[in-house]
Protein backbone atom coordinates (compact mmCIF):
# COMPACT_ATOMS: atom_id res chain seq x y z
CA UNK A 1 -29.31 -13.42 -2.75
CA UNK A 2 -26.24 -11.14 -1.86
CA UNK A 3 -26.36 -11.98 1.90
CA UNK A 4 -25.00 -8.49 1.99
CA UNK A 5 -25.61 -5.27 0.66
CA UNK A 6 -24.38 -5.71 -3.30
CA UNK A 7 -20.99 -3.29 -2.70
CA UNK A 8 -17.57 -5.11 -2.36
CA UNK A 9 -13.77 -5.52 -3.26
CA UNK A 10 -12.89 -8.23 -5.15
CA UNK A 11 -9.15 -9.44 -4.44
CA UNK A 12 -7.38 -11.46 -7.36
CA UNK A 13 -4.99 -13.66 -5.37
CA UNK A 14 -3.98 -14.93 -8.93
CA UNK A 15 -3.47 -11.39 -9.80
CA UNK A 16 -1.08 -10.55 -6.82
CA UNK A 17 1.15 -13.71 -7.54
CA UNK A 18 1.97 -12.59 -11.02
CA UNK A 19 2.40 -9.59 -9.36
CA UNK A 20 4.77 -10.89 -6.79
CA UNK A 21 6.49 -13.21 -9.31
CA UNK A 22 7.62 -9.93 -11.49
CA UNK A 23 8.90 -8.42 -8.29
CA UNK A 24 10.93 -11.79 -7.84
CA UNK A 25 12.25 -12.25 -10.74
CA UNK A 26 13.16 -8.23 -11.02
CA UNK A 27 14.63 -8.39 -7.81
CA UNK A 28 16.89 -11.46 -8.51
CA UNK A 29 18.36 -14.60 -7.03
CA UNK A 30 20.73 -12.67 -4.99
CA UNK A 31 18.24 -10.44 -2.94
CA UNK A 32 15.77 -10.93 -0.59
CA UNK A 33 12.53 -9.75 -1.02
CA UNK A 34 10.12 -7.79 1.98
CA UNK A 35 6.47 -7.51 0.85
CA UNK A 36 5.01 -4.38 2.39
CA UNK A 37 1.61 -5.09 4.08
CA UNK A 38 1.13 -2.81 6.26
CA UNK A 39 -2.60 -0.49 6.00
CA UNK A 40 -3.96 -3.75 6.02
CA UNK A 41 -1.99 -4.75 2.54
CA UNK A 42 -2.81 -1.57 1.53
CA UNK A 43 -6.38 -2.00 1.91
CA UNK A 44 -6.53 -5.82 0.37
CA UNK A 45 -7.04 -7.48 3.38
CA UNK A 46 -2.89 -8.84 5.29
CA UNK A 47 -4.49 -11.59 7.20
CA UNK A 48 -5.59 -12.80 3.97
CA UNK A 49 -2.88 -11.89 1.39
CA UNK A 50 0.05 -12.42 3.46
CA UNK A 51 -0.32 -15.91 3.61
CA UNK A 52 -0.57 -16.16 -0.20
CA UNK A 53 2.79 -14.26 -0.26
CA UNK A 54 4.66 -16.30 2.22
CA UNK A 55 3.44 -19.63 0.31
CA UNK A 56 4.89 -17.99 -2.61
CA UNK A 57 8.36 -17.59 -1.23
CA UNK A 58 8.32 -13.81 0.39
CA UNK A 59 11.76 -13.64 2.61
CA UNK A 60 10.34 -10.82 4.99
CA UNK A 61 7.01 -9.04 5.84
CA UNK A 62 6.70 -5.01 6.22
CA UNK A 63 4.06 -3.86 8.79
CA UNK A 64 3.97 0.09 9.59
CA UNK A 65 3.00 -0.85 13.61
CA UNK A 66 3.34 -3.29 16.35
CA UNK A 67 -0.61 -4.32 15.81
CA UNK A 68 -0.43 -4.98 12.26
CA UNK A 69 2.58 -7.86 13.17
CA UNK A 70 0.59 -8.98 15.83
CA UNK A 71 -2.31 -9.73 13.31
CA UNK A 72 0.19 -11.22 10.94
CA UNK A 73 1.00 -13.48 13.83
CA UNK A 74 -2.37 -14.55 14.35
CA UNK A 75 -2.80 -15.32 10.74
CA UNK A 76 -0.27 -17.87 10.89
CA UNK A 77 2.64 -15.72 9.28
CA UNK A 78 6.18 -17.60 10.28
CA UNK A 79 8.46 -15.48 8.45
CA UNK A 80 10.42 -12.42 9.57
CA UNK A 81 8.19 -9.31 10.27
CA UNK A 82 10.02 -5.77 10.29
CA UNK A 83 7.87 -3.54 12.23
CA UNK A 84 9.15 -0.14 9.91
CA UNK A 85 7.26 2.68 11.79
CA UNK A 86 8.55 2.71 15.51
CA UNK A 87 7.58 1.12 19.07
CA UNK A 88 5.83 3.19 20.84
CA UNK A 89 5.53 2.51 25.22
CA UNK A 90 3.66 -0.39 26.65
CA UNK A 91 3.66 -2.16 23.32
CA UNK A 92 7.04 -4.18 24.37
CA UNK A 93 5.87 -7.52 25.49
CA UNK A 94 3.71 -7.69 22.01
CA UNK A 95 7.09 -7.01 19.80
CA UNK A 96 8.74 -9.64 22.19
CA UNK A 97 5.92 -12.03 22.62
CA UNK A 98 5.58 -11.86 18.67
CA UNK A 99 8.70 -12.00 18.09
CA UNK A 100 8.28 -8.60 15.71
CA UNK A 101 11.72 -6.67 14.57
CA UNK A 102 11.71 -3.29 15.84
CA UNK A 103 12.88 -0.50 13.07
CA UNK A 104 15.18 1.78 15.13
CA UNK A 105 15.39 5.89 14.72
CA UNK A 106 15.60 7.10 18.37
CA UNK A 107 18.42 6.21 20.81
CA UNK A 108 15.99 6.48 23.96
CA UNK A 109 13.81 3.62 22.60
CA UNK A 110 16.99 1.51 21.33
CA UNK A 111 17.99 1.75 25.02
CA UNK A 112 14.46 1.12 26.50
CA UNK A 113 14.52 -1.94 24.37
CA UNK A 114 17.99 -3.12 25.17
CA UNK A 115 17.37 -2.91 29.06
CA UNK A 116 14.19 -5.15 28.16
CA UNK A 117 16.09 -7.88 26.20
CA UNK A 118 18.44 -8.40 28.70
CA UNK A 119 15.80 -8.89 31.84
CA UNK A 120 14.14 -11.70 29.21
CA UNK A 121 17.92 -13.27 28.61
CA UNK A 122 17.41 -12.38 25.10
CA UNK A 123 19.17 -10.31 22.24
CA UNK A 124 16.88 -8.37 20.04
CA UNK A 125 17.44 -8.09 16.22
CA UNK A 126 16.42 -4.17 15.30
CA UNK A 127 17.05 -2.59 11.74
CA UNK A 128 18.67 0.69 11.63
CA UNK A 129 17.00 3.35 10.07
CA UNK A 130 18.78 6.48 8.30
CA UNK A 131 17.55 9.64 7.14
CA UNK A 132 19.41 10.10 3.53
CA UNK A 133 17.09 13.23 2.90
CA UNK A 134 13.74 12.11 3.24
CA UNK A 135 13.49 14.25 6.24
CA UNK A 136 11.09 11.78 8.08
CA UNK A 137 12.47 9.43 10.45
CA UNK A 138 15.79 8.01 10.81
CA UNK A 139 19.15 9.07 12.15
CA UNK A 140 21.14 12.00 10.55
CA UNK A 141 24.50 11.31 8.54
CA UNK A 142 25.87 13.84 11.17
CA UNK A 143 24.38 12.14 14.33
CA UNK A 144 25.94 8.31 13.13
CA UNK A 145 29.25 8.51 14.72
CA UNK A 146 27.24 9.13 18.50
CA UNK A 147 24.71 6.91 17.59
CA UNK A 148 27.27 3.70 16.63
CA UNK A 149 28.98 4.34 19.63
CA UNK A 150 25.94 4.39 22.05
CA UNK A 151 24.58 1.44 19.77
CA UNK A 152 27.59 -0.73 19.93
CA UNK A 153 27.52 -0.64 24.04
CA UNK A 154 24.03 -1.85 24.25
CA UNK A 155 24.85 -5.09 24.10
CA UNK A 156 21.21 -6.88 24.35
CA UNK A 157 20.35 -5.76 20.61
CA UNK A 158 22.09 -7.03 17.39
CA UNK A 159 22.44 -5.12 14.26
CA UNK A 160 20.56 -6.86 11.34
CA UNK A 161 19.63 -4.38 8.82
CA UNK A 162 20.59 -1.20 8.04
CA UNK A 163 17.51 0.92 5.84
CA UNK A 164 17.21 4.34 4.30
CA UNK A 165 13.53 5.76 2.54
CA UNK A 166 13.92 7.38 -0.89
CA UNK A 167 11.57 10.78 -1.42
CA UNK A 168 12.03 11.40 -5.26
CA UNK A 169 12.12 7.18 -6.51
CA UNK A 170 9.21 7.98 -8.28
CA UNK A 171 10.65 10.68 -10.11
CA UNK A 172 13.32 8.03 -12.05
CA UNK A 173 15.73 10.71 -13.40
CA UNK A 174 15.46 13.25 -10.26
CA UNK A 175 18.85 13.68 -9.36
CA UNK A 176 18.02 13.67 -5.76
CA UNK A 177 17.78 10.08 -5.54
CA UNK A 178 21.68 9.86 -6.73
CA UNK A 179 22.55 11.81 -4.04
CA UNK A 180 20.79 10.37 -1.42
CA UNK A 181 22.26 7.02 -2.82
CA UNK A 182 25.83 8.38 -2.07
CA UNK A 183 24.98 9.16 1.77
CA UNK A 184 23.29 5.98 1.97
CA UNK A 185 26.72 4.38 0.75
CA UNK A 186 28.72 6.80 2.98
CA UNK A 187 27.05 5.79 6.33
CA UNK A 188 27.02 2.04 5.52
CA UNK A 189 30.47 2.33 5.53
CA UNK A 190 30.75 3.92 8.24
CA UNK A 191 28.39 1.54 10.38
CA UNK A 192 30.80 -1.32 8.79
CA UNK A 193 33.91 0.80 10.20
CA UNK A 194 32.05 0.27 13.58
CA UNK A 195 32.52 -3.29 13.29
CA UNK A 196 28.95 -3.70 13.22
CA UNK A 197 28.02 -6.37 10.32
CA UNK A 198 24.07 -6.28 9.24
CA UNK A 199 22.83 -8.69 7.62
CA UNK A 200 20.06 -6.92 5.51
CA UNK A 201 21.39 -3.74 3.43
CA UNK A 202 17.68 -2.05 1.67
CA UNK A 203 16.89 1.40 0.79
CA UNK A 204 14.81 0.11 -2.44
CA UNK A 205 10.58 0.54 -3.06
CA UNK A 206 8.82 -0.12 -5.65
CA UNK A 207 9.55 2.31 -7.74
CA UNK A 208 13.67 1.70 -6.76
CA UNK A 209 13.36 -1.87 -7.57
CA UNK A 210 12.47 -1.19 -11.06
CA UNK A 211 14.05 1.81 -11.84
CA UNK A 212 17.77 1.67 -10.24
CA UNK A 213 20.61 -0.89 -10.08
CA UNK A 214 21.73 -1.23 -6.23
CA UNK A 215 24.39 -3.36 -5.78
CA UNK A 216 25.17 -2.60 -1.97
CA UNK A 217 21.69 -3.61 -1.63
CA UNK A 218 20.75 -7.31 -0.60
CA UNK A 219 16.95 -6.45 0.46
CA UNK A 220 14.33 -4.62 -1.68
CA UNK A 221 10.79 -3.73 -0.03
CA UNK A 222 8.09 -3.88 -2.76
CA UNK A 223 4.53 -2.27 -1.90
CA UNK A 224 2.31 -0.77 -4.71
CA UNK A 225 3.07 -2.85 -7.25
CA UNK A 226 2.73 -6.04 -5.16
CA UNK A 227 -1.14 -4.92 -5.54
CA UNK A 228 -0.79 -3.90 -9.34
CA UNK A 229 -0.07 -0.35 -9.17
CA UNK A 230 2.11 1.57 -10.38
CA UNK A 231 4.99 3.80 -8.37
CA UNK A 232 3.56 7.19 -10.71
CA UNK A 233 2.92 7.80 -13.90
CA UNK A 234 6.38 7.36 -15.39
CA UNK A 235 6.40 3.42 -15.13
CA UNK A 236 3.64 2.87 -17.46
CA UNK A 237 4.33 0.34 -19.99
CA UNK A 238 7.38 -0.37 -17.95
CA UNK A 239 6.15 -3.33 -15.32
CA UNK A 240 3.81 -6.32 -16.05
CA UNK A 241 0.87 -5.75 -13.30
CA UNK A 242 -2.01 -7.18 -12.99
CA UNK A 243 -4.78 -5.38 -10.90
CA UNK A 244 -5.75 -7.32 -7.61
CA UNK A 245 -8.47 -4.79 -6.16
CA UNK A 246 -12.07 -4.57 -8.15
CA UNK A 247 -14.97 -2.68 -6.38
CA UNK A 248 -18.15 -3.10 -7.23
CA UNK A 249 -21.75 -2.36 -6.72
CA UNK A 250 -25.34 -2.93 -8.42
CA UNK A 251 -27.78 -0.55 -9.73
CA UNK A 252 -30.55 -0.42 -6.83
CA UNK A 253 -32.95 1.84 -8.60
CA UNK A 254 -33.62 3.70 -11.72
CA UNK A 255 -35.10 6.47 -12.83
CA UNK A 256 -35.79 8.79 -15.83
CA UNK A 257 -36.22 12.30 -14.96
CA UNK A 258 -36.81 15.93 -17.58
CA UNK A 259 -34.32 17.84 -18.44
CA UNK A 260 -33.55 20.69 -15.84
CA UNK A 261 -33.85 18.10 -13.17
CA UNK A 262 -31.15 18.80 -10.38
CA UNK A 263 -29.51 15.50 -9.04
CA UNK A 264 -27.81 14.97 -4.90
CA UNK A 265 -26.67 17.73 -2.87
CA UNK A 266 -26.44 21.21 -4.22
CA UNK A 267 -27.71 20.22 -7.60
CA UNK A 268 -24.16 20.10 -9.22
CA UNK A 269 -25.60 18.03 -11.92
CA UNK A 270 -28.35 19.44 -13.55
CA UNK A 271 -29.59 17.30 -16.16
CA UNK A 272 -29.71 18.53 -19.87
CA UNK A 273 -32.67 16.61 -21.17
CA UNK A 274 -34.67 13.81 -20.66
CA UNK A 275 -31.80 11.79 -18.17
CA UNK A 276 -31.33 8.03 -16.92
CA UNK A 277 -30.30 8.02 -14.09
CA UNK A 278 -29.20 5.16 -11.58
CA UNK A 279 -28.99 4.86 -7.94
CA UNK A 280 -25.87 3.05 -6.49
CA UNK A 281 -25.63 1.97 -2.93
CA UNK A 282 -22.12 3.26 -2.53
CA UNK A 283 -20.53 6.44 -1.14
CA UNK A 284 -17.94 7.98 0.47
CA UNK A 285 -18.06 6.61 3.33
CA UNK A 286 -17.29 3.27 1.29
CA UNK A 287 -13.85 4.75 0.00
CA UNK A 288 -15.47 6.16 -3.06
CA UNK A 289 -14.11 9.72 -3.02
CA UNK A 290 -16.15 12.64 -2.81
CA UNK A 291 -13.70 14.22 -5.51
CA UNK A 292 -14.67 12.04 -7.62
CA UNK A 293 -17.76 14.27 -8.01
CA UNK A 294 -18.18 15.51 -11.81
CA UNK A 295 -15.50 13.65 -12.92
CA UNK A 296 -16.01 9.74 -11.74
CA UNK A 297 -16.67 6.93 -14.17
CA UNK A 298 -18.02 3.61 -14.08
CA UNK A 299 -18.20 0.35 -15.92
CA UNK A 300 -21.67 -0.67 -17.01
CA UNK A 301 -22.10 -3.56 -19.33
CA UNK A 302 -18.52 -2.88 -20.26
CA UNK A 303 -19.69 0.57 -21.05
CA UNK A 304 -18.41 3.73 -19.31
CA UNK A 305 -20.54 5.99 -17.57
CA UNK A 306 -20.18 9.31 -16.01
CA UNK A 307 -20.99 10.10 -12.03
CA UNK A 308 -24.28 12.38 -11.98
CA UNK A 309 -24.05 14.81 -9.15
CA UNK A 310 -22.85 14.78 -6.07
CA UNK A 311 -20.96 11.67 -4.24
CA UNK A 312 -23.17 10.87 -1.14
CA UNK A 313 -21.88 9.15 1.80
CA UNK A 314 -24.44 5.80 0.87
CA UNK A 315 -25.15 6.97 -2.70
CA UNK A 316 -23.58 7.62 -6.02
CA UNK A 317 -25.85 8.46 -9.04
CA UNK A 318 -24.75 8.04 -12.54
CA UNK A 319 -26.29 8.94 -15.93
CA UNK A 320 -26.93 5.95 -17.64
CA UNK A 321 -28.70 7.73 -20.35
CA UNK A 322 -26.33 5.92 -23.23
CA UNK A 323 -26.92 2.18 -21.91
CA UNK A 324 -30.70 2.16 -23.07
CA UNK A 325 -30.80 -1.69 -21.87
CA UNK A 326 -29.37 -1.01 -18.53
CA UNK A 327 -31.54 -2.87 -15.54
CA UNK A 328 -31.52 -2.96 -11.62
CA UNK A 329 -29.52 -5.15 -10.08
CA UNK A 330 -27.03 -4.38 -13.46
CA UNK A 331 -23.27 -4.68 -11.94
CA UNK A 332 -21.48 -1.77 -12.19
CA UNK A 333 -17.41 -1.56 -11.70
CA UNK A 334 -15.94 1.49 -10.06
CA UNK A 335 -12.60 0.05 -10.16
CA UNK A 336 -11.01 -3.14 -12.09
CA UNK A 337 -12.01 -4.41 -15.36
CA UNK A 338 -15.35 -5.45 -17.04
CA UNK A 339 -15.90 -6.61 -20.81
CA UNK A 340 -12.58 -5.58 -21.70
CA UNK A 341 -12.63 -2.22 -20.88
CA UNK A 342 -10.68 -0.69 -16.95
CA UNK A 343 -11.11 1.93 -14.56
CA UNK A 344 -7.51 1.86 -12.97
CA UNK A 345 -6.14 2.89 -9.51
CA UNK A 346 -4.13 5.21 -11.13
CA UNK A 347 -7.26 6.75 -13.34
CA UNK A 348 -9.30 7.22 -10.12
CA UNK A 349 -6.40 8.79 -8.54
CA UNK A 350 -5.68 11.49 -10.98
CA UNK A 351 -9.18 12.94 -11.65
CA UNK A 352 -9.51 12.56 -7.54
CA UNK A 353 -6.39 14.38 -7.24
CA UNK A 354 -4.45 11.70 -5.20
CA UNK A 355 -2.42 8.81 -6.02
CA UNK A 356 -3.19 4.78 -5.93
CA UNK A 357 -1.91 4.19 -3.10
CA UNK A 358 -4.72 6.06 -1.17
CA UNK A 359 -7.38 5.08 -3.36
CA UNK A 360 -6.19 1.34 -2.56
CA UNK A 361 -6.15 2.25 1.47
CA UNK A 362 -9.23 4.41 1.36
CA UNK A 363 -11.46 1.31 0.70
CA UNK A 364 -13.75 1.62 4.21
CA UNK A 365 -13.75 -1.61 6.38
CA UNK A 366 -17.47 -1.76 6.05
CA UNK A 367 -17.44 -3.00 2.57
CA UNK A 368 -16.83 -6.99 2.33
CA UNK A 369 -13.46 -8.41 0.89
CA UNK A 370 -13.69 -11.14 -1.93
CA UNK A 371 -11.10 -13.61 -2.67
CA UNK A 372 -10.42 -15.74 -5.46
CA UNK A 373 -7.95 -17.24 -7.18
């Protein structure tokens, strides 16, 4: 008995270890290491995996909003947490109560903060964020002489990291990234000039980590690959990964239909002769993408098959016509590894047009977690 219907995620916690252990060792003895869980560890479940990472030795913990530190919290997490996407009103007293490190972009909220340390007797540790040319959040090089002046009266908060975001990292010889590595370099010094001193110095993801030597750096922020994915397409073969995310379902009914036969909604697979097919209870509304429609592939007895029709929001029907023994209740893999063979995140991702990271987030909370290892 399932005790639940037969679709789920399977999370390696063995997988994401080796996975965090190759981030250590790339990283180095000299820098501290922030595992990025926010989006609910990208889909893998933080209450659950962020506990595996902080037994493992993970410095600092990367949430993208006040609720997802909270949660942390409540799982037990001791170690820093740097809340990286902004406070927004009347969630204060949780980044106080939880004692959460606010990411700071906006002078009005660095203020509405520092007038709220100082009622509590307390002085707030916040992380400076700069724009370098991402063009998303984060103070201008041209705005940092106001902003270290205005910052340096309030005297209630404490400088303890200064951060930038990288847009082309990804892209390892885009020159772009060199350049927004000499602003980056350029305002640290001038935020040292201020005779401000932080403590944490990061502007490295994933893809930075393994791709560029930072020595001004003393913090890198690992995401993706924490979960076995790769930054893009141009750091395979380059990083030992192990996948941490399988999802699977069972076959819940088959049937053999003639040739001519259209299959789910608007008959976009029409079937060319005699056709297998099987009925999986999983859909869309399960994180299987829709675009996956025509071009999806499963594991079935280790043997790939192709997505028959259209992707349902409770169904997905695939020709088994080439795995004559195939049964209900036969496992099938959508993601992750079975008899040797793997659908990957990054597989799914290009023939759905996306990248891994979404296909890791896009997992729906309705369909049960698994952990071992």
């Amino acid at each position: 008995m399932y005790g639940h219907r037969p679709t789920c995620v399977e999370i390696d916690l063995t997988a994401l270890r080796h996975n965090y252990a190759a981030a250590r060792r790339q990283a180095g003895s000299e820098r501290a290491l922030l595992a990025v869980v926010k989006a609910d560890a990208y889909g893998h479940g933080a209450s659950r995996v962020a506990p595996v990472l902080e037994a493992a030795g993970v410095d600092l913990f990367g949430v993208a909003i006040v609720e997802e530190g909270v949660e942390l919290r409540s799982a037990g997490i001791r170690r820093p947490i740097l809340v990286l996407g902004g406070i927004f009103p009347g969630q204060e007293e949780d980044l106080f109560r939880h004692r959460l490190t606010p990411t700071i972009f906006d002078l009005d909220l660095a203020r509405r903060l520092n007038g709220l340390a100082a009622a509590r007797g307390e002085v707030l540790p916040f992380h400076l964020k700069l724009d370098t040319g991402m063009g998303r959040i984060g103070f201008r090089p041209d705005e940092l002489p106001a902003v270290l002046a205005a910052l340096s009266a309030l005297t209630s908060l404490k400088l303890d990291g200064v951060s930038s975001h990288l847009a082309l990292a990804d892209e390892p010889e885009h020159p772009f990234t060199g350049e927004q590595l000499v602003r980056f370099r350029a305002a640290l010094a001038a935020v040292r000039a201020a005779g401000l001193t932080p403590r944490h110095i990061h502007i490295s993801n994933s893809a930075a980590l393994f791709s560029r030597e930072l020595p001004e750096c003393n913090l890198v922020r690992p995401g993706i690959v924490l979960y076995g994915g790769l930054p893009s397409a141009a750091f395979a073969g380059r990083i030992d990964l192990q996948p941490v995310m399988s999802f699977r379902s069972r076959i819940a009914q088959l049937k053999t239909v003639p040739g001519g036969s259209g299959i789910s909604y608007g008959h976009r697979f029409v079937a060319p002769g005699e056709t297998r097919i099987a009925a999986v209870p999983v859909g869309y509304a399960d994180g299987y993408s829709r675009h996956l429609t025509g071009k999806g592939e499963v594991l079935v007895r280790g043997r790939r098959a192709p997505v028959a029709g259209t992707i349902c929001m409770d169904w997905t029907m695939i020709d088994v016509s080439a795995i004559p023994e195939v049964a209900v209740g036969d496992e099938i893999t959508l993601l992750g590894r079975d008899n040797g063979q793997v659908i990957s995140g990054e597989e799914w991702a290009e023939k759905a047009g996306t990248i891994a990271y979404e296909v890791f987030c896009q997992v729906s909370k309705r369909v049960p977690r698994l952990y071992k290892g």
